[in-house]
Protein backbone atom coordinates (compact mmCIF):
# COMPACT_ATOMS: atom_id res chain seq x y z
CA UNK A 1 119.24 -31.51 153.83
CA UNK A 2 116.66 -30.94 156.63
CA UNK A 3 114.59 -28.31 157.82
CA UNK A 4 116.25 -28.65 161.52
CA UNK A 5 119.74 -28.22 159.61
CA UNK A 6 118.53 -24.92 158.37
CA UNK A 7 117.30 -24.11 161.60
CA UNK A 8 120.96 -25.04 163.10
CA UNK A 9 122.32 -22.63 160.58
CA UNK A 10 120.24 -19.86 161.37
CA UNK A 11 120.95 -19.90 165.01
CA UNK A 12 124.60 -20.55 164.45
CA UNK A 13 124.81 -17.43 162.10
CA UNK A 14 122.56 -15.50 165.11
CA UNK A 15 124.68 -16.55 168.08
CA UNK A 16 127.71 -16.57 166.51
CA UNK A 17 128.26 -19.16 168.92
CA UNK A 18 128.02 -22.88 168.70
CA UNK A 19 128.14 -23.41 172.40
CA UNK A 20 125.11 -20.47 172.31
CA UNK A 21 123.17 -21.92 169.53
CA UNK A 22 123.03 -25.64 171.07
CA UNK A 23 121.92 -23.93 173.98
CA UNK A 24 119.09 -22.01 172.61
CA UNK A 25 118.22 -24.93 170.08
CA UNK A 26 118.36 -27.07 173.53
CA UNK A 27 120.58 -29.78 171.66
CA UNK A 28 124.07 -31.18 172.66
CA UNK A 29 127.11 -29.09 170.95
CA UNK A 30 128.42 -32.24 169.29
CA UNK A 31 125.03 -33.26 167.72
CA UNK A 32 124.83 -29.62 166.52
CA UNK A 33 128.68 -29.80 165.31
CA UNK A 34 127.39 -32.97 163.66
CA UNK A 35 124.65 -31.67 161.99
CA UNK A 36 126.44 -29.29 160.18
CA UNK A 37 129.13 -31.00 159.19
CA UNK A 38 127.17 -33.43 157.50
CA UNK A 39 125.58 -30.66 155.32
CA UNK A 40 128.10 -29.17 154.43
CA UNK A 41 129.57 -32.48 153.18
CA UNK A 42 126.30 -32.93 151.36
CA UNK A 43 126.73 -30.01 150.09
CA UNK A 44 130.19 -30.15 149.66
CA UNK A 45 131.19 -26.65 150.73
CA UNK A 46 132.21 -25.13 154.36
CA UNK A 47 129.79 -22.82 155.91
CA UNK A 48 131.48 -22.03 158.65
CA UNK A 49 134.32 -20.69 160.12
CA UNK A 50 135.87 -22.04 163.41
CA UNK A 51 138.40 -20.34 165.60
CA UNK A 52 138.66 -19.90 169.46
CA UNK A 53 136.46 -16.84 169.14
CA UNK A 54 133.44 -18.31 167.96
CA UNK A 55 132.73 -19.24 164.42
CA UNK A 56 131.32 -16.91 161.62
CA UNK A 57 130.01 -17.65 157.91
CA UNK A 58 132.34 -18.36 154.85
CA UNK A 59 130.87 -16.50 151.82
CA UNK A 60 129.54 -20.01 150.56
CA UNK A 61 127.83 -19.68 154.29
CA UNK A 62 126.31 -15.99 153.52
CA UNK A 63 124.74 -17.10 150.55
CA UNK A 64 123.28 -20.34 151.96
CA UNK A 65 122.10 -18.44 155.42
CA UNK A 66 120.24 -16.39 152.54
CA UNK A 67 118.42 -19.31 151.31
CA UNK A 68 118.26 -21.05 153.55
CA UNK A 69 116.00 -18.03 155.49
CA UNK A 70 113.98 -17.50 153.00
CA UNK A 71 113.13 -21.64 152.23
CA UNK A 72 112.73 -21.32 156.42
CA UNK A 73 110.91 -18.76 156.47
CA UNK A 74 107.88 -19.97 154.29
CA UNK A 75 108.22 -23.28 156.58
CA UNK A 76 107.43 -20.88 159.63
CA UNK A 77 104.52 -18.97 157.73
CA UNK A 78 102.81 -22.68 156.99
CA UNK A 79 103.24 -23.78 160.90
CA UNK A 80 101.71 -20.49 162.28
CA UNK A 81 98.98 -21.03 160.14
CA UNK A 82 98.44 -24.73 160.02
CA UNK A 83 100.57 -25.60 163.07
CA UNK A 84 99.32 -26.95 166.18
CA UNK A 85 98.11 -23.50 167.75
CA UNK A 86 99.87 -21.57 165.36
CA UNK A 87 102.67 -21.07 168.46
CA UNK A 88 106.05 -20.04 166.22
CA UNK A 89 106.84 -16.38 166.39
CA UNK A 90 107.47 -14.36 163.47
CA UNK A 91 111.03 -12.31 163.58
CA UNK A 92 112.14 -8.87 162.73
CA UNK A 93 115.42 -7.47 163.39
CA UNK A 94 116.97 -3.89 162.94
CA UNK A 95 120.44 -2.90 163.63
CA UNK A 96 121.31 0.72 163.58
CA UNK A 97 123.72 3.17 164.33
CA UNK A 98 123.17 5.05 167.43
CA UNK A 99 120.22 7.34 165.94
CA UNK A 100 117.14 7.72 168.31
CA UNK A 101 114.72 8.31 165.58
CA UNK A 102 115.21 5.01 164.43
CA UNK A 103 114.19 3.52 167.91
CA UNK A 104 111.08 5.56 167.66
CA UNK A 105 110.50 4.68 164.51
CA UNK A 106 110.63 0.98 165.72
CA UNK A 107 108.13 1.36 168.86
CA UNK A 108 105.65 3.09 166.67
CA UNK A 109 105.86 0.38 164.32
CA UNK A 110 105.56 -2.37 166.89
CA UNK A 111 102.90 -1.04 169.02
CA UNK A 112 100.89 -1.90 166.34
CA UNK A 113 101.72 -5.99 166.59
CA UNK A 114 100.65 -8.54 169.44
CA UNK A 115 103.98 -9.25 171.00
CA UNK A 116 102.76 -12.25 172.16
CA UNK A 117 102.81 -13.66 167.90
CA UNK A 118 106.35 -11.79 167.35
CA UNK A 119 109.77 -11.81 168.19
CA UNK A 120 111.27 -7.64 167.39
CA UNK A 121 114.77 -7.13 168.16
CA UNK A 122 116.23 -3.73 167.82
CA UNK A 123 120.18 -3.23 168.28
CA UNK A 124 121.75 0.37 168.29
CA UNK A 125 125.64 -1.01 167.56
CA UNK A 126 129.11 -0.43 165.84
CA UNK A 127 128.97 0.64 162.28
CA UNK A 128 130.08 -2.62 161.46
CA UNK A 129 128.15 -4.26 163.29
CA UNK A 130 125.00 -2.93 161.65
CA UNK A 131 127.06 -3.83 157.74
CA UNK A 132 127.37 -7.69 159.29
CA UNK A 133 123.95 -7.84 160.69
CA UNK A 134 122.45 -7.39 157.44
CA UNK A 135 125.25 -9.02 155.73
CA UNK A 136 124.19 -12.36 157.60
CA UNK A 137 120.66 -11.83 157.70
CA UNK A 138 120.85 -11.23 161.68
CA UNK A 139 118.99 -7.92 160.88
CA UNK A 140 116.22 -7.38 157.72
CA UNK A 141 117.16 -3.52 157.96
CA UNK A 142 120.67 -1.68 159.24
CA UNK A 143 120.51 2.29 159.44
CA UNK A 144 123.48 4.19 159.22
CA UNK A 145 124.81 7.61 157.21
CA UNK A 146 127.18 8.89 153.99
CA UNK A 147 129.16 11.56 153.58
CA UNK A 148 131.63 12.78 150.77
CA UNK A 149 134.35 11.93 153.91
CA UNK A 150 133.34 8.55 153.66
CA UNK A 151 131.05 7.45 151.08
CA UNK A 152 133.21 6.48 148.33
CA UNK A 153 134.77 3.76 151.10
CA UNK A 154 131.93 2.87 152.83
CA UNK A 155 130.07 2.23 148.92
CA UNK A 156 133.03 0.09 148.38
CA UNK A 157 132.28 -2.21 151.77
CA UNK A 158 128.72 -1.91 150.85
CA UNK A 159 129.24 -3.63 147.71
CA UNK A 160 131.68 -6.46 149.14
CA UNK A 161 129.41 -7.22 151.62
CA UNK A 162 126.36 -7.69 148.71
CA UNK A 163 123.90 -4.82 149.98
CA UNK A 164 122.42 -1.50 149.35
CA UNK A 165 122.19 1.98 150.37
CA UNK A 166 118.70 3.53 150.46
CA UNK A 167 117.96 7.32 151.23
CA UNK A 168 116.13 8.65 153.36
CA UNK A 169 117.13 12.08 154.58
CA UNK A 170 119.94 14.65 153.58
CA UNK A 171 120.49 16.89 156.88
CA UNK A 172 123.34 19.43 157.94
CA UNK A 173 125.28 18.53 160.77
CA UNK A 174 124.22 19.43 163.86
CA UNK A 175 126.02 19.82 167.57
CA UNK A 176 124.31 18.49 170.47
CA UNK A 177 124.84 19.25 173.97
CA UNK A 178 123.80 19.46 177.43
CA UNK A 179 121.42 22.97 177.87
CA UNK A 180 123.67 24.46 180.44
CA UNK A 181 126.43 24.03 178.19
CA UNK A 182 128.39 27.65 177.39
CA UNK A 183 127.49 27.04 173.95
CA UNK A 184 123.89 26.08 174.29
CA UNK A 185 122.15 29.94 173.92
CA UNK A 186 124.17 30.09 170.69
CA UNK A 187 123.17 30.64 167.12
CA UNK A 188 125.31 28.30 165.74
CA UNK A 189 128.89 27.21 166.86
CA UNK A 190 132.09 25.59 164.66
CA UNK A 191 135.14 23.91 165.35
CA UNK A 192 136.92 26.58 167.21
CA UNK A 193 134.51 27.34 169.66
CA UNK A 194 134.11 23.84 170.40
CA UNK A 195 137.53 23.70 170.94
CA UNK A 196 137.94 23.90 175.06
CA UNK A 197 135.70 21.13 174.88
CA UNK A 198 135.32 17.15 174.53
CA UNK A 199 133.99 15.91 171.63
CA UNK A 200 132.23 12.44 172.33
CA UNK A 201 132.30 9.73 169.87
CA UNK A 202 130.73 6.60 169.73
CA UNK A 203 133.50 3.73 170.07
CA UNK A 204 133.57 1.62 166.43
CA UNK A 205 136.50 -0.91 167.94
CA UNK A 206 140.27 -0.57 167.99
CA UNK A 207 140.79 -1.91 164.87
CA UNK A 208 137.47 -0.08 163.06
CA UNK A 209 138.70 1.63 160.01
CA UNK A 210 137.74 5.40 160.56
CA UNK A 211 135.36 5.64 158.07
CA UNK A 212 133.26 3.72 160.26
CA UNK A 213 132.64 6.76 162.56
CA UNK A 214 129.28 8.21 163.44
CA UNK A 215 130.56 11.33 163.95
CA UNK A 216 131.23 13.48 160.85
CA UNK A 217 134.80 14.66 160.78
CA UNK A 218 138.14 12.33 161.60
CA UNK A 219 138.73 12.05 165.08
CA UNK A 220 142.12 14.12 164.53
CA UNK A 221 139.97 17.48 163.62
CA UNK A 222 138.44 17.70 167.12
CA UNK A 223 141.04 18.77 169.64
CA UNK A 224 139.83 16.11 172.52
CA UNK A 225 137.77 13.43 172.12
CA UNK A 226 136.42 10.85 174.50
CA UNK A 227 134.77 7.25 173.67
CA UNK A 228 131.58 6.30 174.98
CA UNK A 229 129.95 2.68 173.83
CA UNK A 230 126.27 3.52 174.18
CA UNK A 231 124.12 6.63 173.79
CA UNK A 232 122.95 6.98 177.93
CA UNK A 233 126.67 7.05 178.67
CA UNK A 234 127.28 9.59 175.78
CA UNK A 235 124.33 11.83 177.53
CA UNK A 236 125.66 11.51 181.23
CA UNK A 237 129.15 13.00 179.72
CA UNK A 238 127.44 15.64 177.99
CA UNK A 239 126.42 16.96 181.84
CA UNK A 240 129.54 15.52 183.33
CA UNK A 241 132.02 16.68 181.28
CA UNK A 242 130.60 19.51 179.00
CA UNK A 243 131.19 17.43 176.14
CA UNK A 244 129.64 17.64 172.27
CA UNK A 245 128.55 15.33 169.94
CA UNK A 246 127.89 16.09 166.21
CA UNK A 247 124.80 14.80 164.66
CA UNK A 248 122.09 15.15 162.25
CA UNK A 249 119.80 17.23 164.47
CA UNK A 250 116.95 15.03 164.53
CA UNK A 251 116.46 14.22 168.07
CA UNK A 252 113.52 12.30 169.74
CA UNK A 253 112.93 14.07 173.12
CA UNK A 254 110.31 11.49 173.95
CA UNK A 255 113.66 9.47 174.24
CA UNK A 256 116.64 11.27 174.95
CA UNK A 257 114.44 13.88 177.18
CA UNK A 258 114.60 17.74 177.32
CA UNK A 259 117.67 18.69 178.95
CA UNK A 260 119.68 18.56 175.56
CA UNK A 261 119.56 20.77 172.70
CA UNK A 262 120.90 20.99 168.97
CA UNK A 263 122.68 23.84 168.03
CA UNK A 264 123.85 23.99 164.24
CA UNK A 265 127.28 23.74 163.27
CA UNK A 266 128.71 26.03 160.89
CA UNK A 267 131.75 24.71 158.73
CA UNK A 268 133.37 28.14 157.46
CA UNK A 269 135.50 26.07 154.78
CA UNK A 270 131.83 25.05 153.38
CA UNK A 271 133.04 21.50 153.62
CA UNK A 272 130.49 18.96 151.94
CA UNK A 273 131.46 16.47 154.56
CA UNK A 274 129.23 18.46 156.62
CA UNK A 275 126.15 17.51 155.31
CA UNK A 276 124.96 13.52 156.32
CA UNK A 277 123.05 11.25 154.21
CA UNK A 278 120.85 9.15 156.57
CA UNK A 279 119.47 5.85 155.15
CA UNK A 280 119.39 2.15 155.10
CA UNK A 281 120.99 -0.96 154.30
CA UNK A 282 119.78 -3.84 153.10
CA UNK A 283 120.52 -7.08 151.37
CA UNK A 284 120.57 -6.80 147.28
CA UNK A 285 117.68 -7.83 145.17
CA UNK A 286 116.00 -8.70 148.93
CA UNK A 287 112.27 -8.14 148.88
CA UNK A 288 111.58 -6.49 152.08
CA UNK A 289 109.35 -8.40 154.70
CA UNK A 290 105.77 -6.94 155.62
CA UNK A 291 107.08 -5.94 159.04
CA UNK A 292 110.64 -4.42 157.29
CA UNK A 293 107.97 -2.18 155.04
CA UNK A 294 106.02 -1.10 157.66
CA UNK A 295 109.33 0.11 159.56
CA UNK A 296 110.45 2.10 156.48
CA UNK A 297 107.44 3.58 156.38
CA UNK A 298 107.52 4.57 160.17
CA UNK A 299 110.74 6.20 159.73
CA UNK A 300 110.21 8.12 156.93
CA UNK A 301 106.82 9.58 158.66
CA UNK A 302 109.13 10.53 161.70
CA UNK A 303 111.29 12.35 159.85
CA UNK A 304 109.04 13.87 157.65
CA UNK A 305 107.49 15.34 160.79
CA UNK A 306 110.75 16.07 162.40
């Protein structure tokens, strides 16, 4: 086993992509196909899988891209310090359901690093999405909420996929909307108000399990709902279309701008799905990198404040 094997696997598991990953690692596709075929008969296990889609990790190939990050990881920290000019970059990833706190959280936290000496990524994404990005070590840190709706399922994937929820912030469920929107001047709003109009919900997939929505109710308890796949889109319908979103109510104006507003929502059967439990994923038994702490902390700071 080599160091550039581990580095093959690493960029295999971050492409998802061999065709990508021989790119990136500027290296033929059959030496790379090579190269990892001959680990994994040194190892005697199969890491990945192959299909006309791409190829993605076995579980033998989670827990060795685990390892084999860590073992790689300490090889980058010597180079950078002892290297020739100290050129490799340091990486930290985040993937996160579509929360705009947690991308302020993330520019606070890197305007404090030389870009130049690191390599951030930051990835607002499908619910599951965020659970594989962790999963395969893609991303240190995934945010993403509980409910009693979905907890006890979501726990359950959780736990397959060897990580672990950590709180941050319990909030009541919010609806946000454009400010010339009928409801905007009101005190609060429910489900029958909202009735006449759109609700828009972030798109998990046709074949997403619906306890992978961000919003908090089943789609089948609004009365009209339309899909959006990013959070400018979702924004533009809000004015388009007079449409809704619920959320938790903490909402980074530096971000999403002025023109919206967050108006609670009141559930009159006092249901407990109402009420969202933001937090984060991460690996099990993972010690959390420098960078990954420093995040944490810049989150919980914003929403301290918020």
């Amino acid at each position: 086993m080599t160091l550039t094997q581990l580095s093959y696997i690493i960029t295999i598991a971050e492409t998802g992509s061999l065709n990508k990953a021989a790119e990136q690692l500027y290296v033929s596709q059959p030496s790379l196909t090579n190269a990892v075929k001959e680990l994994e008969k040194e190892l005697g296990v199969t890491l990945l899988n192959r299909s006309g889609r791409g190829v993605t990790l076995t579980n033998d190939g989670v827990e060795f891209l685990y390892h084999a990050k860590e073992i790689y990881s300490q090889y980058e920290s010597l180079m950078s310090k002892y290297g020739k000019g100290g050129s490799l970059k340091k990486k930290f990833a985040v993937s996160a359901q579509h929360y705009s706190f947690a991308t302020k959280a993330f520019v606070d936290m890197a305007q404090h690093y030389d870009l130049s000496e690191y390599e951030f990524a930051i990835k607002e994404t499908k619910t599951r999405e965020v659970i594989d990005d962790v999963r395969t070590l893609r991303s240190e840190i995934g945010v993403l909420y509980l409910s009693d709706f979905n907890r006890k399922a979501m726990t359950k994937i959780l736990n397959s996929a060897d990580l672990e929820f950590h709180h941050l912030v319990d909030c009541r469920a919010y609806v946000y909307m454009w400010k010339k929107h009928p409801l905007a001047a009101e005190k609060s709003v429910n489900l029958e108000m909202l009735a006449p109009f759109p609700c828009l919900t972030f798109d998990q997939g046709d074949n997403s399990s619906f306890y992978y929505a961000e919003e908090i109710f089943t789609t089948g308890e609004y009365s009209q709902t339309i899909r959006a796949n990013d959070r400018a889109t979702m924004l533009n319908l809000m004015v388009g279309v007079n449409g809704y979103t619920l959320c938790s109510g903490i909402i980074c104006e530096e971000l999403n701008g002025s023109d919206y507003v967050a108006v609670p929502f009141v559930d009159e059967s006092q249901n407990s799905d109402a009420v969202m439990e933001i937090g984060y994923i991460t690996r099990k038994n993972m010690t959390l990198s420098r960078i990954g702490e420093e995040y944490i902390a810049s989150m919980k700071r914003y929403l301290e404040n918020a």
